[in-house]
C-alpha atoms as a PDB file:
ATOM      1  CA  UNK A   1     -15.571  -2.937 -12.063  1.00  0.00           C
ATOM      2  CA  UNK A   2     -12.210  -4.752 -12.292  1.00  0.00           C
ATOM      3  CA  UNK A   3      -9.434  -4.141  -9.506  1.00  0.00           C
ATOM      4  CA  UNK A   4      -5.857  -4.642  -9.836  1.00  0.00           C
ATOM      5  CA  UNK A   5      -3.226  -3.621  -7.813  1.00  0.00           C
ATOM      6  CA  UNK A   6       0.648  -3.556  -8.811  1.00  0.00           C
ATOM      7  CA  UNK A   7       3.874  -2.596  -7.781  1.00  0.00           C
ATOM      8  CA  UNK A   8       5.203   0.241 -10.413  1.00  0.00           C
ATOM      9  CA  UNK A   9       8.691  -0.108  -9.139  1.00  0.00           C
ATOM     10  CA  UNK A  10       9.966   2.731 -11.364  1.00  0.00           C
ATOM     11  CA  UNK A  11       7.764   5.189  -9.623  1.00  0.00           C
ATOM     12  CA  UNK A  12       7.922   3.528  -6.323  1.00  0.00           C
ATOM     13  CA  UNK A  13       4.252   3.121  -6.310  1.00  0.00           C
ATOM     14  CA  UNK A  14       1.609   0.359  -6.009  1.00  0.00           C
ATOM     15  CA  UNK A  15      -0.979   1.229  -7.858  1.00  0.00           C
ATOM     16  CA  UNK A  16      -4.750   0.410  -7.704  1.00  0.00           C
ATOM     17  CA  UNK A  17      -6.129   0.372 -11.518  1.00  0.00           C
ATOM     18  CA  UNK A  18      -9.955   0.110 -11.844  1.00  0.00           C
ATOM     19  CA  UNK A  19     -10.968  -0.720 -16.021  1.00  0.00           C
ATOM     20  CA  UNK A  20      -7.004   0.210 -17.349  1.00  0.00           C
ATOM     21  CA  UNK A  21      -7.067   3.531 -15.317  1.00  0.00           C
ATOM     22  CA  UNK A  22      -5.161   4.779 -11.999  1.00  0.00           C
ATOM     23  CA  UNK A  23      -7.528   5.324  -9.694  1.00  0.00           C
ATOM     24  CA  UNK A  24      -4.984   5.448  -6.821  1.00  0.00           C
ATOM     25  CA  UNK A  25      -1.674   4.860  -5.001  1.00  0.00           C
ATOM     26  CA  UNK A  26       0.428   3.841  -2.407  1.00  0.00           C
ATOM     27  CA  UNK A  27       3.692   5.576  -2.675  1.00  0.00           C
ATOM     28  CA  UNK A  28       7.010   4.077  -0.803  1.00  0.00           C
ATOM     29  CA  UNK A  29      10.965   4.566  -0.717  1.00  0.00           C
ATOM     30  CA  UNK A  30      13.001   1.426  -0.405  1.00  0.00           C
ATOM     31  CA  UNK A  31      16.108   2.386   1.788  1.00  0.00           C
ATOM     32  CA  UNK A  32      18.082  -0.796   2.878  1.00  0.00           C
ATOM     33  CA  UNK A  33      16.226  -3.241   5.026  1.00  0.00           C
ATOM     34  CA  UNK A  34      12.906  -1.084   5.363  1.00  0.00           C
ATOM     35  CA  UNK A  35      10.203  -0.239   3.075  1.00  0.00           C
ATOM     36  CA  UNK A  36       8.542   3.680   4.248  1.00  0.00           C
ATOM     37  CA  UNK A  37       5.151   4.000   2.601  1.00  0.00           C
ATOM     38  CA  UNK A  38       5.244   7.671   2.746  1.00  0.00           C
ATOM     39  CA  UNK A  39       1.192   8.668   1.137  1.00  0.00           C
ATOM     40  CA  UNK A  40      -1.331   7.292  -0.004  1.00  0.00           C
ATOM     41  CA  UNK A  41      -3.819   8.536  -2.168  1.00  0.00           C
ATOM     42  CA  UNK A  42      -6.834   7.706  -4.127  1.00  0.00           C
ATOM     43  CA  UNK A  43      -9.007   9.880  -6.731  1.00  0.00           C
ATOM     44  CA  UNK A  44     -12.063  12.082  -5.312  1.00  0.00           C
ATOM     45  CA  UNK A  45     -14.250  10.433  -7.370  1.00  0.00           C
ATOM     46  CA  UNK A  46     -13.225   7.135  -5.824  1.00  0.00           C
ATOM     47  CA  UNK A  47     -13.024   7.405  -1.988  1.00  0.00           C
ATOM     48  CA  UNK A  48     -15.447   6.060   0.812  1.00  0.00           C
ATOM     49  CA  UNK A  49     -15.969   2.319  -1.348  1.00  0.00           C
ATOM     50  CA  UNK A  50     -13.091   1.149   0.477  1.00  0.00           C
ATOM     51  CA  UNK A  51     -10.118   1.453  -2.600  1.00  0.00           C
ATOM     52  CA  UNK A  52      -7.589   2.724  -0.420  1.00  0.00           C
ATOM     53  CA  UNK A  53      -8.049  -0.070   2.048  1.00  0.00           C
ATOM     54  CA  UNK A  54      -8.265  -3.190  -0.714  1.00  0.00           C
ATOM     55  CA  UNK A  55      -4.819  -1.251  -1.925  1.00  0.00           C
ATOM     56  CA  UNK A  56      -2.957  -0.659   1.304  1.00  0.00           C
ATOM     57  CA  UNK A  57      -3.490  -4.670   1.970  1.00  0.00           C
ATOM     58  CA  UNK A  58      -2.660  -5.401  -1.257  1.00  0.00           C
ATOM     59  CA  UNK A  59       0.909  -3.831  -0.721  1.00  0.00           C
ATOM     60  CA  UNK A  60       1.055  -5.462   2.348  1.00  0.00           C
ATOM     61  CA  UNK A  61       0.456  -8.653   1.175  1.00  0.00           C
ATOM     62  CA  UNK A  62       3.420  -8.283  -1.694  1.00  0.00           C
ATOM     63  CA  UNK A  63       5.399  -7.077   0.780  1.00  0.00           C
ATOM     64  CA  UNK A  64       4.639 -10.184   3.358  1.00  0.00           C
ATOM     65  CA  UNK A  65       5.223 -12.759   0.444  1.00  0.00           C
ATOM     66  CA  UNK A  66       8.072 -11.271  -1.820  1.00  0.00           C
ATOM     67  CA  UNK A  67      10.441  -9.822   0.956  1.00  0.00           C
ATOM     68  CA  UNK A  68      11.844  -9.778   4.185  1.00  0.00           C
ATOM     69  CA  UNK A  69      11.096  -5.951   4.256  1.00  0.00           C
ATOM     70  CA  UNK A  70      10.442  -4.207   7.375  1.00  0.00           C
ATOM     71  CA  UNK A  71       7.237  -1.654   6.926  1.00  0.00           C
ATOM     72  CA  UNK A  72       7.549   1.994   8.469  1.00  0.00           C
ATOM     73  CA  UNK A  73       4.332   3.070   7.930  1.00  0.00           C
ATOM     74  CA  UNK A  74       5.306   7.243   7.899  1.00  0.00           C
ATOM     75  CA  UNK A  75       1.992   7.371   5.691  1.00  0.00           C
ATOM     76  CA  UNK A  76      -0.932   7.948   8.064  1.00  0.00           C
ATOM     77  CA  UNK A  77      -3.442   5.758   6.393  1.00  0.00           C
ATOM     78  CA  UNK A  78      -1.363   3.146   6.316  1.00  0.00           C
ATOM     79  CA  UNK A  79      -0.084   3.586   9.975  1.00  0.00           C
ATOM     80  CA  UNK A  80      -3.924   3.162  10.853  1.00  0.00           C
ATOM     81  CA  UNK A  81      -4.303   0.093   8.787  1.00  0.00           C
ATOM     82  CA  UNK A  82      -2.111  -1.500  10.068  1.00  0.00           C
ATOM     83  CA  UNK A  83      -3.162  -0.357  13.494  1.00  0.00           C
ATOM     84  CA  UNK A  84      -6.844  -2.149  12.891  1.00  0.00           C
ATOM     85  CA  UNK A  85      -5.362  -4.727  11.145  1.00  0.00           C
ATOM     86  CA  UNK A  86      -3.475  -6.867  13.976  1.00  0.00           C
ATOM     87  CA  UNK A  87      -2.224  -9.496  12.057  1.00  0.00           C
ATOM     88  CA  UNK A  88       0.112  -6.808   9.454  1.00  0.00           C
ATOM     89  CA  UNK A  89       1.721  -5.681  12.894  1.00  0.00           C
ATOM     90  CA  UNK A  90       4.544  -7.856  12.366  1.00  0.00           C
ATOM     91  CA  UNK A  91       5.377  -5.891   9.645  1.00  0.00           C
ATOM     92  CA  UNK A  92       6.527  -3.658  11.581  1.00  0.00           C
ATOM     93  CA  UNK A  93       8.646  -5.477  13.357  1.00  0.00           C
ATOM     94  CA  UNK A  94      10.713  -7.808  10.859  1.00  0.00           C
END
């Protein structure tokens, strides 16, 4: 099983590809100064291994090194992510 996440800017999406295929996503709209991720999904067949979690940091982690973006986490998932993950809080904040 190979993982890769990437940002598919033309469909404002990161995207978590398992073996070439879309497994699931992390939508977002860019608006200024702020990034929203606004859902996050992955496929039935997929959930409960921990994919949307490996994705969701994944974003984060482009987001930390590639911007000075401030997250607005309107997705739930991702607003409990970040909630358990203490050190993505500044995020938040930037």
């Amino acid at each position: 099983m190979a993982l890769d996440v990437r940002n598919d800017t033309d469909q404002q999406q990161y995207s978590l590809v398992e073996d070439g295929e879309v497994i699931g996503f992390a939508a977002y709209e860019v608006d200024a100064d702020e990034i929203r991720f606004v859902h996050t999904e992955v496929e039935p067949a997929h959930r409960g291994g921990g994919h949307a979690s490996i994705l969701v940091q994944h974003a984060l982690d482009d987001v930390r090194s590639g911007s000075s973006l401030r997250v607005v986490p309107q997705c739930s998932y991702v607003a409990a992510w970040i909630e358990r993950h203490p050190d993505y809080q500044e995020l938040t904040t930037r």
